[in-house]
PDB file of N, CA and C in Angstrom:
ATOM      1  N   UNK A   1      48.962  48.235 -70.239  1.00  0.00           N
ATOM      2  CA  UNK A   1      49.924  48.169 -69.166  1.00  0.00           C
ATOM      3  C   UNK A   1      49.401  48.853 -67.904  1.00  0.00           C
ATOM      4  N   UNK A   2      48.826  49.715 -68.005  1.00  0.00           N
ATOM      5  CA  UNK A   2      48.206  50.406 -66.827  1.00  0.00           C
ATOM      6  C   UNK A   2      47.048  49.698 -66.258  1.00  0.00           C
ATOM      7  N   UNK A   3      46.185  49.062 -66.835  1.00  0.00           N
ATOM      8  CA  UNK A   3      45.235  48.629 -66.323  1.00  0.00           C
ATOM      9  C   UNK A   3      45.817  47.630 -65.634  1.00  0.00           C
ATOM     10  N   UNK A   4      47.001  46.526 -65.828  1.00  0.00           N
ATOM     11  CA  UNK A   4      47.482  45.748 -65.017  1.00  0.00           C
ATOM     12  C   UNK A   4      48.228  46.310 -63.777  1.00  0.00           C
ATOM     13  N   UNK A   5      48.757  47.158 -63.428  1.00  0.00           N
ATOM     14  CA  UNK A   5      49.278  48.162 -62.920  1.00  0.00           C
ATOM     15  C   UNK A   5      48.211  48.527 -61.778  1.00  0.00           C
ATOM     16  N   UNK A   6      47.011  48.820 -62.561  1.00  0.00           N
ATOM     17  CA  UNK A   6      45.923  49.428 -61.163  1.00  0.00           C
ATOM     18  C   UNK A   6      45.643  48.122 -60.748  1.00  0.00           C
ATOM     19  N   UNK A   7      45.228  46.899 -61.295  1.00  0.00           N
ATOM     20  CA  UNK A   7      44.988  45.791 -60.785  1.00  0.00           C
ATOM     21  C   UNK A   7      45.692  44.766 -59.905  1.00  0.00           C
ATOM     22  N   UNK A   8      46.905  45.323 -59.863  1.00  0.00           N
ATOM     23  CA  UNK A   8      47.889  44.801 -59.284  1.00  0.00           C
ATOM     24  C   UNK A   8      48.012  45.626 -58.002  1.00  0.00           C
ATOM     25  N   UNK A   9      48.011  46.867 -57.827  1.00  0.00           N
ATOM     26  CA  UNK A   9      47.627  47.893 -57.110  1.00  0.00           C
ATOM     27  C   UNK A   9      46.449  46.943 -56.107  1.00  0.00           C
ATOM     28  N   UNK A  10      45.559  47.020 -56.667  1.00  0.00           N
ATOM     29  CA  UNK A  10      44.159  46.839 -56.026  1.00  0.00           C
ATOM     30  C   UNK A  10      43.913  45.590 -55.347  1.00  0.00           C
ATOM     31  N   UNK A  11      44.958  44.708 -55.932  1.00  0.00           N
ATOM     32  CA  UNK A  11      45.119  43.157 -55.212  1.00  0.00           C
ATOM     33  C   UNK A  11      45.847  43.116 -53.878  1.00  0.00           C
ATOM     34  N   UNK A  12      47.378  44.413 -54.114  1.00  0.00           N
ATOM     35  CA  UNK A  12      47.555  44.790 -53.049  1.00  0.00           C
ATOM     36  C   UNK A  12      47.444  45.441 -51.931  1.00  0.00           C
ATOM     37  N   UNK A  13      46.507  46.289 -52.304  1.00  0.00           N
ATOM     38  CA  UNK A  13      45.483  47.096 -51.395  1.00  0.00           C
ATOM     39  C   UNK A  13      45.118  45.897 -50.288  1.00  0.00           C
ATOM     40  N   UNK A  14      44.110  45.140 -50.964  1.00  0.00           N
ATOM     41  CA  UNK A  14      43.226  43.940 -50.647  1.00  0.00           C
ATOM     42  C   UNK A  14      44.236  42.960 -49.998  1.00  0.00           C
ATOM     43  N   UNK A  15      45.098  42.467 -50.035  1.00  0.00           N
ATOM     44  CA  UNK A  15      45.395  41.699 -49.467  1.00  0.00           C
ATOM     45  C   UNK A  15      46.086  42.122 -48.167  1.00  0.00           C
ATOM     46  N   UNK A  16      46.698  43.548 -48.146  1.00  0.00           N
ATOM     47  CA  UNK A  16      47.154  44.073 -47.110  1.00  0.00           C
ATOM     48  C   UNK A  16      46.420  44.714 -46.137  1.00  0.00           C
ATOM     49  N   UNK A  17      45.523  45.688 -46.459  1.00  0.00           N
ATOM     50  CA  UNK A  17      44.682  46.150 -45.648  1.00  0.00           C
ATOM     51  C   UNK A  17      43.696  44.955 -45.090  1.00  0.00           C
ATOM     52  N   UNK A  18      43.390  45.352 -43.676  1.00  0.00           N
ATOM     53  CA  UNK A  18      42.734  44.214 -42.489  1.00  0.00           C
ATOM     54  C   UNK A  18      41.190  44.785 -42.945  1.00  0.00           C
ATOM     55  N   UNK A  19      40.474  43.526 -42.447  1.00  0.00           N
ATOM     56  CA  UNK A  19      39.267  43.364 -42.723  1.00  0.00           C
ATOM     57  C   UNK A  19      38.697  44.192 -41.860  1.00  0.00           C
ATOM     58  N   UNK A  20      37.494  44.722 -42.412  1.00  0.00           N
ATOM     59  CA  UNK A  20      36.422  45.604 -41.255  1.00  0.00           C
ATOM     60  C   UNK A  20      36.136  45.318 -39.783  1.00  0.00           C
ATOM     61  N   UNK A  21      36.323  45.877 -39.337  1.00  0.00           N
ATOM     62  CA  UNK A  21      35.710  45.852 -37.895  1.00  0.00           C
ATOM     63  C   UNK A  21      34.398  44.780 -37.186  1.00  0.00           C
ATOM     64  N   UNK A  22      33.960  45.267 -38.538  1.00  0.00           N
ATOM     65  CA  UNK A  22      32.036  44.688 -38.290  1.00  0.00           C
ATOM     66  C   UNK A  22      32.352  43.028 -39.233  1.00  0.00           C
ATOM     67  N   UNK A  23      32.927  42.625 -39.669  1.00  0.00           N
ATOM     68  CA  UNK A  23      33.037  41.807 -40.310  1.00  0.00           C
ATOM     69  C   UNK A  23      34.126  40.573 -39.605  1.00  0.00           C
ATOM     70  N   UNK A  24      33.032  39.781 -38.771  1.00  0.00           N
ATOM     71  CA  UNK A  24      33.984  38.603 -37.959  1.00  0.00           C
ATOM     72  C   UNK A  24      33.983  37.320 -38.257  1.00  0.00           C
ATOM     73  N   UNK A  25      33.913  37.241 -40.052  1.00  0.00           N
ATOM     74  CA  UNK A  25      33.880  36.433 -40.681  1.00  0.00           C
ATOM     75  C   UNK A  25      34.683  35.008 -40.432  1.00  0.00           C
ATOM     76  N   UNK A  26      35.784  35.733 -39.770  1.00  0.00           N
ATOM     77  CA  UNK A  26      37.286  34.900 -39.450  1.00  0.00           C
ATOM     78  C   UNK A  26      37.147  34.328 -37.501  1.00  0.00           C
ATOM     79  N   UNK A  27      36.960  35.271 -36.750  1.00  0.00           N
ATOM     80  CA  UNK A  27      36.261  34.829 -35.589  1.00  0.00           C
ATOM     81  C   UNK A  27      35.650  34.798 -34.832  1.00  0.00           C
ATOM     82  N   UNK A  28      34.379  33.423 -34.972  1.00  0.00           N
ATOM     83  CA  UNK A  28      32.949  33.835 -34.344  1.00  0.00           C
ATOM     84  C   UNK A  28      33.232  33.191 -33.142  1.00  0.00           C
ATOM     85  N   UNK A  29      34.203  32.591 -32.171  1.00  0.00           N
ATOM     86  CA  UNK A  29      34.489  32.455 -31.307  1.00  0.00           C
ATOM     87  C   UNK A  29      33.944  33.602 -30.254  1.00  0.00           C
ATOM     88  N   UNK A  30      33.677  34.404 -30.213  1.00  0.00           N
ATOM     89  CA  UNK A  30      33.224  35.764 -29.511  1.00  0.00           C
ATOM     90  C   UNK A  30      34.664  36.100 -28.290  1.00  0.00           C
ATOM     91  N   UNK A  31      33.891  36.534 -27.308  1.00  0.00           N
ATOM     92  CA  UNK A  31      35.108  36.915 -26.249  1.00  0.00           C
ATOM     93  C   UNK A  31      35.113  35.649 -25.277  1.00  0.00           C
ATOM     94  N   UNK A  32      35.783  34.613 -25.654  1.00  0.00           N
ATOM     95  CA  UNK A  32      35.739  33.903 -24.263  1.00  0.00           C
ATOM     96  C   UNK A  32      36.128  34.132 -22.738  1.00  0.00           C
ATOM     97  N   UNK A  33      36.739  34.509 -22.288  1.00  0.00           N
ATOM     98  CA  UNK A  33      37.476  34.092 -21.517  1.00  0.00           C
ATOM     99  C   UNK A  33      36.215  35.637 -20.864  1.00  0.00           C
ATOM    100  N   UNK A  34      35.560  36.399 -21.460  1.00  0.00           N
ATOM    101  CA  UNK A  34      34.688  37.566 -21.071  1.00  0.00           C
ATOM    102  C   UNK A  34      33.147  36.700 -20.667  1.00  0.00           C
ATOM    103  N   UNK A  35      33.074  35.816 -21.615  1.00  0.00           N
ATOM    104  CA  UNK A  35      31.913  34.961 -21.308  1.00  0.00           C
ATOM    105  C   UNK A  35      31.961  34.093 -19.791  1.00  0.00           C
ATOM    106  N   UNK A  36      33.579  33.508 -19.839  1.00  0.00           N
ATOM    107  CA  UNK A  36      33.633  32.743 -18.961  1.00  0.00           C
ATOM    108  C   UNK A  36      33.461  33.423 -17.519  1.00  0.00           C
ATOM    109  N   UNK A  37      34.310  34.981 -17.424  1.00  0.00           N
ATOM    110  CA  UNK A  37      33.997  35.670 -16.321  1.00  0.00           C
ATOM    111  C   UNK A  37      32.462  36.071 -15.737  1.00  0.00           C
ATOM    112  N   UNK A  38      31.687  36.183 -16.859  1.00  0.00           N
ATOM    113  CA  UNK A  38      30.578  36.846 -16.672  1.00  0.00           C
ATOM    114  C   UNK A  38      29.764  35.360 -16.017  1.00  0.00           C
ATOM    115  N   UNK A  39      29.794  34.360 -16.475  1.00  0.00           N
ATOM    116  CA  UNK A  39      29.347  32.610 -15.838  1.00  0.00           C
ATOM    117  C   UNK A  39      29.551  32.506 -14.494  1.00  0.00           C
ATOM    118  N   UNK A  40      31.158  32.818 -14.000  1.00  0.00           N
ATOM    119  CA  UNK A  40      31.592  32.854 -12.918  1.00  0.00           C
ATOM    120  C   UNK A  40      31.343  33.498 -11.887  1.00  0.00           C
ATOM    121  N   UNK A  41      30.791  35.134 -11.941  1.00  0.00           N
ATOM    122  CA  UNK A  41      30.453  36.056 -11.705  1.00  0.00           C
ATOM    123  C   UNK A  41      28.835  35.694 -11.478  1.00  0.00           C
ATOM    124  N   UNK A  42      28.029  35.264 -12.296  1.00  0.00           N
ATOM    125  CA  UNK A  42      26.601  34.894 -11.781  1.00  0.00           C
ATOM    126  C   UNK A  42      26.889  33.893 -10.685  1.00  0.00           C
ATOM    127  N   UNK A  43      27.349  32.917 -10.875  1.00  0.00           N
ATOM    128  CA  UNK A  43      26.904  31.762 -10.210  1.00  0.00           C
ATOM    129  C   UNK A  43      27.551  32.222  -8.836  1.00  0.00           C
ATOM    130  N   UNK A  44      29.022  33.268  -8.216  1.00  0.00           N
ATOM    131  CA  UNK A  44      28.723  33.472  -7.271  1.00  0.00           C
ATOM    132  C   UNK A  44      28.146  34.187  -6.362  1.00  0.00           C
ATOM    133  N   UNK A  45      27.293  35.360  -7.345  1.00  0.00           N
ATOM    134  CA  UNK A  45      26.135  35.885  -6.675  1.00  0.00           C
ATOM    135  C   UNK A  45      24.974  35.148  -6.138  1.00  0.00           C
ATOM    136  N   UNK A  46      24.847  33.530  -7.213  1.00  0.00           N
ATOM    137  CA  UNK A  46      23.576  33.262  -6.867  1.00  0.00           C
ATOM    138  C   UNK A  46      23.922  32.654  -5.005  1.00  0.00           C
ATOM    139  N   UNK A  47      25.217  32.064  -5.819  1.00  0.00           N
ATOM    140  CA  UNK A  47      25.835  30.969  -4.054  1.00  0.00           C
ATOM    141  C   UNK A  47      25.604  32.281  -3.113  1.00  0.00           C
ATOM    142  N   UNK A  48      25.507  33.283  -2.880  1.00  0.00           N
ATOM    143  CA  UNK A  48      25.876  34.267  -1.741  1.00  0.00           C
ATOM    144  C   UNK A  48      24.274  34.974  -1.680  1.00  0.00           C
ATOM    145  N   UNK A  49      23.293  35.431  -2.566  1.00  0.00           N
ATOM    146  CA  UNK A  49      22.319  35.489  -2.067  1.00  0.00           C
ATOM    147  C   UNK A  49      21.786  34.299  -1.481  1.00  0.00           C
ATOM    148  N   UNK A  50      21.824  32.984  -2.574  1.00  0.00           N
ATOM    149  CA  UNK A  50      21.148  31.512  -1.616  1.00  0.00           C
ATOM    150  C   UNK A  50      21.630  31.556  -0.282  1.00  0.00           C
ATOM    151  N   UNK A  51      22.853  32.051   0.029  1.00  0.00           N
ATOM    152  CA  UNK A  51      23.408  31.490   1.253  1.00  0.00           C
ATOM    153  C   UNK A  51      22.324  32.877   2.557  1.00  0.00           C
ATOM    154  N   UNK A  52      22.734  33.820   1.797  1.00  0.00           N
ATOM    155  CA  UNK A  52      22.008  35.230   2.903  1.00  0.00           C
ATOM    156  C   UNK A  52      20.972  34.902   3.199  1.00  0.00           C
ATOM    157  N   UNK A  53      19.933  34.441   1.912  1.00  0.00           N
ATOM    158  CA  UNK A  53      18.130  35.121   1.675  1.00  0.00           C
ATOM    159  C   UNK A  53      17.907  33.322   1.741  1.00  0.00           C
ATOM    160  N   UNK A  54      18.120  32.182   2.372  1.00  0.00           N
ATOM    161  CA  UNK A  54      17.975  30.475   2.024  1.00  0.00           C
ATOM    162  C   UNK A  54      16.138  30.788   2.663  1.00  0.00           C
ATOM    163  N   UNK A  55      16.292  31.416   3.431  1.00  0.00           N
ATOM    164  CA  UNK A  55      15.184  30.856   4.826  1.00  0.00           C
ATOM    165  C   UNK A  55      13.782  31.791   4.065  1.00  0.00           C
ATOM    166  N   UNK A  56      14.264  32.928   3.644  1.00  0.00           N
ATOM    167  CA  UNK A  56      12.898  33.655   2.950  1.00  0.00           C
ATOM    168  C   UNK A  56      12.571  33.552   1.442  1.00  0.00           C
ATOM    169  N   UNK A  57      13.774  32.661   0.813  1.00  0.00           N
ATOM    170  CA  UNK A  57      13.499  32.368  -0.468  1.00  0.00           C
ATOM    171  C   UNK A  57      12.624  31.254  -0.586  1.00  0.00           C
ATOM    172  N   UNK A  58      12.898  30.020   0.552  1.00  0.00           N
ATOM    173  CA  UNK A  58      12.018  28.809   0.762  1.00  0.00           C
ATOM    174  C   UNK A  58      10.580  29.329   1.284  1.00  0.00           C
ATOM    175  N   UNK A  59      10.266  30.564   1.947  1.00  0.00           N
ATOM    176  CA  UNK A  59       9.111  30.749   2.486  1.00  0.00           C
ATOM    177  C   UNK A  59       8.089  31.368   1.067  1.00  0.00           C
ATOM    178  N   UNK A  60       9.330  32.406   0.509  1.00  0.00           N
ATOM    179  CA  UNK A  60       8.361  32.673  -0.450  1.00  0.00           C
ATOM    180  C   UNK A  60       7.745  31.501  -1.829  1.00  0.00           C
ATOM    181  N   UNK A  61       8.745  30.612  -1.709  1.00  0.00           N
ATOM    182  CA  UNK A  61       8.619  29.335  -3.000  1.00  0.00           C
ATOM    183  C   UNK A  61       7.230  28.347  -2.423  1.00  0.00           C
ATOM    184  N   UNK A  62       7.149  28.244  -0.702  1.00  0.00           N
ATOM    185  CA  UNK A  62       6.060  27.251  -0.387  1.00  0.00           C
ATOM    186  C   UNK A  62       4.474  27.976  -0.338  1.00  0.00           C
ATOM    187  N   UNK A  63       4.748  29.985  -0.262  1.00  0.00           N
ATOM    188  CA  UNK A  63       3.717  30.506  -0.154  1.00  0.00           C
ATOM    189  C   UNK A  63       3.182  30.563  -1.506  1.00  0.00           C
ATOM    190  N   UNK A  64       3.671  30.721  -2.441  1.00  0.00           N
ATOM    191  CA  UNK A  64       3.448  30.502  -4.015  1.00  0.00           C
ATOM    192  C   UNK A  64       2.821  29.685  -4.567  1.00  0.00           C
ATOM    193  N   UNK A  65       3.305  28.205  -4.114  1.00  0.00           N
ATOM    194  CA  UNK A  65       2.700  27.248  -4.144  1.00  0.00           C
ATOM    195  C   UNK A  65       1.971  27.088  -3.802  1.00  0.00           C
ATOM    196  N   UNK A  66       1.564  27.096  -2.509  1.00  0.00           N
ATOM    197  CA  UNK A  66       0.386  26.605  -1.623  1.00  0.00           C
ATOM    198  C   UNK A  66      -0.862  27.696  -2.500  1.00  0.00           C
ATOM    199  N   UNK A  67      -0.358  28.968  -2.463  1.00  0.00           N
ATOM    200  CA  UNK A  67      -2.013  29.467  -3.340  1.00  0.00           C
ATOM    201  C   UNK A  67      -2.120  29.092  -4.505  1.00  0.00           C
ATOM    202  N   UNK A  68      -1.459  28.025  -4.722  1.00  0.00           N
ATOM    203  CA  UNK A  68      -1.879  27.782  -6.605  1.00  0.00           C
ATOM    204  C   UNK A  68      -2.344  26.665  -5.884  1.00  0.00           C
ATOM    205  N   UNK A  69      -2.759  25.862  -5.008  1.00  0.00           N
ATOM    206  CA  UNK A  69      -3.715  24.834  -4.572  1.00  0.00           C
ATOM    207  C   UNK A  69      -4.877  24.769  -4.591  1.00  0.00           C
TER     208      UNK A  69
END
């Protein structure tokens, strides 16, 4: 009788207590909506340096080139 008792115990342990921290067995979705900011966040740095640095980014891309000629 006791051994059913601890086992019954131990099922309810288990089924009540939440899964580990480290264990995202349930969702590998990650952080979206953290991903999506961080996407959003590059692309308008790149629009705002392209827009500042257009004229010395093209000088440095044709000087690059030209010495690999």
């Amino acid at each position: 009788m006791a051994t059913i008792l601890i086992t019954l115990a131990r099922l309810r342990l288990t089924l009540i207590s939440p899964p580990p921290a480290h264990d995202r067995s349930r969702d590998d979705r990650g952080d979206v909506p953290g991903w999506v900011l961080v996407t959003l966040m590059s692309v308008g740095l790149m629009v705002v340096i392209g827009a500042v640095a257009e004229d010395q980014l093209t000088e440095m891309l044709r000087s690059a080139l030209n010495s690999v000629k």
